[in-house]
N, C-alpha and C. Protein backbone atom coordinates (compact mmCIF):
# COMPACT_ATOMS: atom_id res chain seq x y z
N UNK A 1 -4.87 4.45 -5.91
CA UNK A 1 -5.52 5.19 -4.86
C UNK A 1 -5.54 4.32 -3.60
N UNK A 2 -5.61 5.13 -2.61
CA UNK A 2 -5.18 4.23 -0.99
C UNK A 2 -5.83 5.04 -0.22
N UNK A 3 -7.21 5.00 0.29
CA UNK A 3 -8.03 5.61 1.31
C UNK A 3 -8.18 4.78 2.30
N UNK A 4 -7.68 5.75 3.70
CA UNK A 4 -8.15 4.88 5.23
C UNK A 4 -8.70 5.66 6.10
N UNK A 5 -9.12 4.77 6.43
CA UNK A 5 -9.94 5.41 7.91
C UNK A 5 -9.74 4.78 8.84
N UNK A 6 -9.03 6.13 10.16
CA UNK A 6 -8.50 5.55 11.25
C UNK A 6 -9.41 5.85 12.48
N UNK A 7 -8.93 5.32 13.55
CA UNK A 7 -9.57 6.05 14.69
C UNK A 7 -8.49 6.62 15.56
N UNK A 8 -8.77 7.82 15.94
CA UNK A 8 -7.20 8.24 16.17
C UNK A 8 -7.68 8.30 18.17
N UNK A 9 -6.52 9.18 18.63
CA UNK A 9 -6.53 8.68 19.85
C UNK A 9 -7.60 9.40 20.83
N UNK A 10 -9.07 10.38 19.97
CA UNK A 10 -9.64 11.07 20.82
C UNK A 10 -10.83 10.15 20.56
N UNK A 11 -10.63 8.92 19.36
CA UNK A 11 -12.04 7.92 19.26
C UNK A 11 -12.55 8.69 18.21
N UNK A 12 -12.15 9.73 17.46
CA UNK A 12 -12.37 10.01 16.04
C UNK A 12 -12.03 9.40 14.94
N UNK A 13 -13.34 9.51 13.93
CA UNK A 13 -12.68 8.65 12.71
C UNK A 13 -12.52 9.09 11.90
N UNK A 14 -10.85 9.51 11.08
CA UNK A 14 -10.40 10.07 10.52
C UNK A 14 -10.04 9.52 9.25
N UNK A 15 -10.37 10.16 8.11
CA UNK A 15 -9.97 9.87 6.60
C UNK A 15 -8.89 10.33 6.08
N UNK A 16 -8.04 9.54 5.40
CA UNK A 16 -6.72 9.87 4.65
C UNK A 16 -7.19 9.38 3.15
N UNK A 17 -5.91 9.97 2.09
CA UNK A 17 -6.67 9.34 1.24
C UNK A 17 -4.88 9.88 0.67
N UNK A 18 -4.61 8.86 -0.55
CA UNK A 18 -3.62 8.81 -1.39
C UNK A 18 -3.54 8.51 -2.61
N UNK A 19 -2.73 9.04 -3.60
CA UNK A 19 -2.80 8.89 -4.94
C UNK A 19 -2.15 7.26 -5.03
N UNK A 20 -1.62 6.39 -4.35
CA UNK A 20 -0.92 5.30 -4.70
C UNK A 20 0.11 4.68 -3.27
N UNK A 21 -0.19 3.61 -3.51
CA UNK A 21 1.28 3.38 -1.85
C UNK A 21 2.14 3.99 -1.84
N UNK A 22 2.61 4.00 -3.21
CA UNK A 22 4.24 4.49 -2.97
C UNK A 22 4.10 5.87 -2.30
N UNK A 23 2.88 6.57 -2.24
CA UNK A 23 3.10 7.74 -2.16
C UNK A 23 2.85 8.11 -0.60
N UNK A 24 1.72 6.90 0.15
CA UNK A 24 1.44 6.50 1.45
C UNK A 24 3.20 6.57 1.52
N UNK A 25 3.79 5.26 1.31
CA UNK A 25 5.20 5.01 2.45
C UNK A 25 5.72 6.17 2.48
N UNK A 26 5.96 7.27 1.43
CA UNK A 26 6.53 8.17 0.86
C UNK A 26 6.28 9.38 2.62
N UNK A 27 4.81 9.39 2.37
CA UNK A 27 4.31 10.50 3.36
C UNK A 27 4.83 10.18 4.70
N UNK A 28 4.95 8.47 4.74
CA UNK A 28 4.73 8.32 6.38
C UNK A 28 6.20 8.44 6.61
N UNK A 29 7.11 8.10 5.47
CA UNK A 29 8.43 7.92 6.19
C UNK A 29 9.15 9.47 6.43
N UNK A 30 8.43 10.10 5.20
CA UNK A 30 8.91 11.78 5.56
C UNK A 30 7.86 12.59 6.48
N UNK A 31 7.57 11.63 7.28
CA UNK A 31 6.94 12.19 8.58
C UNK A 31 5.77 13.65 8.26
N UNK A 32 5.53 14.06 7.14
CA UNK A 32 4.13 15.10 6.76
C UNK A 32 3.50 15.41 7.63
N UNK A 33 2.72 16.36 7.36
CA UNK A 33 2.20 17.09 8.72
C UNK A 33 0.61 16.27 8.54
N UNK A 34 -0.02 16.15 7.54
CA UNK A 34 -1.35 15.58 7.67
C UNK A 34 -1.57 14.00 7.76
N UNK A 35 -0.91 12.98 8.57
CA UNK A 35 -0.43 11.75 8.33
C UNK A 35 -0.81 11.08 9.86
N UNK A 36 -1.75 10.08 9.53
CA UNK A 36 -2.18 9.13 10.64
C UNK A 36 -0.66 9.26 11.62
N UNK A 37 -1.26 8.64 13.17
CA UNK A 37 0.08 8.20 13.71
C UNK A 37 0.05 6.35 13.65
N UNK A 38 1.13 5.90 13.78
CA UNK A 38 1.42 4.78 13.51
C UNK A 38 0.51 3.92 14.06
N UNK A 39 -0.01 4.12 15.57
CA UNK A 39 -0.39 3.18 16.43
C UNK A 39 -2.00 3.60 16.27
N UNK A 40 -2.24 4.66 15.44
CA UNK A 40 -3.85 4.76 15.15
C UNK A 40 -4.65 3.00 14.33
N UNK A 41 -5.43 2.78 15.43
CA UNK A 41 -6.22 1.37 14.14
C UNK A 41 -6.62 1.73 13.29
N UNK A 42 -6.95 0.99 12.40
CA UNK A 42 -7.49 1.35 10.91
C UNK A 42 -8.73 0.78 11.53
N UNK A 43 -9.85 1.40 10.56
CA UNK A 43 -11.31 0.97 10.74
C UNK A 43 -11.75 0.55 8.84
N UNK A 44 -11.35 1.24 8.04
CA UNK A 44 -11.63 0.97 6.92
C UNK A 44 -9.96 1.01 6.20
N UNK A 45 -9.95 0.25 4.99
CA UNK A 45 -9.00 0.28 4.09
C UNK A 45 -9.68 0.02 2.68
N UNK A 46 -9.52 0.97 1.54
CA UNK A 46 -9.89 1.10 0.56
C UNK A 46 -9.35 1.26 -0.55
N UNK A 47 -8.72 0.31 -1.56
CA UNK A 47 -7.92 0.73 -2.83
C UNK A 47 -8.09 -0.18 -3.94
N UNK A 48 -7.62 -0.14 -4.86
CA UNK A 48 -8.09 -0.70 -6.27
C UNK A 48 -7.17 -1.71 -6.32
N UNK A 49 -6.01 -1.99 -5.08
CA UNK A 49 -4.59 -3.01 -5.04
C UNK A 49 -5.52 -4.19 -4.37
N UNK A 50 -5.69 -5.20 -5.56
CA UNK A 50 -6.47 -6.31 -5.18
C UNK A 50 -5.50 -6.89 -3.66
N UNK A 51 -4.56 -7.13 -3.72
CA UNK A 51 -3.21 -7.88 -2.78
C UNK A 51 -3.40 -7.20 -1.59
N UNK A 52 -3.60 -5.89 -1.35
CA UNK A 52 -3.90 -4.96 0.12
C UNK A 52 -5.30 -5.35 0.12
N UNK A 53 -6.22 -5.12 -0.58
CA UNK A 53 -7.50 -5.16 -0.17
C UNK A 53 -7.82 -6.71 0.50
N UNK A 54 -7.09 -7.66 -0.08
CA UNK A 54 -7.40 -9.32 0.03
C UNK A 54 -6.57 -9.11 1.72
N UNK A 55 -5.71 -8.61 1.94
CA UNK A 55 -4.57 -8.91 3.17
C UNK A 55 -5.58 -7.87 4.32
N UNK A 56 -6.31 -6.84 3.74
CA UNK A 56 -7.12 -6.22 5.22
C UNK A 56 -8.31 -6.83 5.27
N UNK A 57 -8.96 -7.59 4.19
CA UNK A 57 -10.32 -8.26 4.80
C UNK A 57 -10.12 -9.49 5.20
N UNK A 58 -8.23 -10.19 5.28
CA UNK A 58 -8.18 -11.09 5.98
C UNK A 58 -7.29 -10.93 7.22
N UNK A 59 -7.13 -9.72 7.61
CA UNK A 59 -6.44 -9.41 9.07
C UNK A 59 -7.59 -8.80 10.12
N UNK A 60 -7.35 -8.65 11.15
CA UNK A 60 -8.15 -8.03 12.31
C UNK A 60 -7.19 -7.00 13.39
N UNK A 61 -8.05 -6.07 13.75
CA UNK A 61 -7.16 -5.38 14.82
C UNK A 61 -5.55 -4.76 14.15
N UNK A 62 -5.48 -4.50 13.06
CA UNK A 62 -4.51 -3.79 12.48
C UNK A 62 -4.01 -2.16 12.71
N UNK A 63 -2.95 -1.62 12.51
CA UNK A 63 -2.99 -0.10 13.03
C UNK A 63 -2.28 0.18 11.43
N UNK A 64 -2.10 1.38 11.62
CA UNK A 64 -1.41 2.22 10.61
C UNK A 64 0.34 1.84 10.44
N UNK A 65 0.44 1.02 11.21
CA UNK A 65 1.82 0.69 10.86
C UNK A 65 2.06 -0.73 10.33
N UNK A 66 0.83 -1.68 10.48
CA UNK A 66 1.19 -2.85 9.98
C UNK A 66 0.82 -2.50 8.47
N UNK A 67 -0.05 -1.02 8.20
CA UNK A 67 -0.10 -1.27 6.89
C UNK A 67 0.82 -0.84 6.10
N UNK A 68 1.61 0.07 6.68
CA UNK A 68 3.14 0.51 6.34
C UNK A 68 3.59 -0.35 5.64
N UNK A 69 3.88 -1.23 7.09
CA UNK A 69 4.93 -2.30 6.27
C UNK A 69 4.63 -3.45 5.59
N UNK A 70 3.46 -3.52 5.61
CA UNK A 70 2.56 -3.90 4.25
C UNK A 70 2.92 -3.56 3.17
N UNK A 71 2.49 -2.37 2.80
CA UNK A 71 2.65 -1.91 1.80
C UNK A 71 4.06 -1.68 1.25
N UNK A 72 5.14 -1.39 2.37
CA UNK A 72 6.70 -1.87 1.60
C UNK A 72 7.07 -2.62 1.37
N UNK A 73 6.37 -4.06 1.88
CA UNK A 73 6.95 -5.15 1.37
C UNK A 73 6.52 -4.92 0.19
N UNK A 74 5.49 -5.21 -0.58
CA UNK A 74 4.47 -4.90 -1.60
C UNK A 74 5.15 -4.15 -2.98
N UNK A 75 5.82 -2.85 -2.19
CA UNK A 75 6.64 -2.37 -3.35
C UNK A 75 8.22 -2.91 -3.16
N UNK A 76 8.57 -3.42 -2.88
CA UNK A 76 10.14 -4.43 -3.13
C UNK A 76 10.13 -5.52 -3.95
């Protein structure tokens, strides 16, 4: 499971939520209609992936795309 919360560009904070990364990269790369935009910050990141959770409570000022490619490195 992979829940975030962004702030998108009207200063709303918006919840996503996913069954698994693979399924995050999955959504973002096939562009989906219900899907953060890249340059939205994250305000929360939430999942049971000790390795993401350890890498967002030690980054700052992150958006929806560094967690992208986060998370693909992650699955390679």
């Amino acid at each position: 499971m992979l829940n975030i919360v962004v702030i998108n560009c009207d200063g709303k904070y918006v919840e996503y939520e996913w069954d698994s990364k693979k399924a995050f990269v999955q959504d973002m790369q096939n562009d989906n209609e219900n899907i953060p935009m890249l340059d939205d910050p994250l305000a929360e990141v939430n999942t049971q992936d000790d390795n993401l959770q350890l890498w967002w409570r030690n980054t700052d000022g992150m958006t929806v795309d560094d967690l992208l490619e986060e998370c693909k490195q992650e699955l390679n």
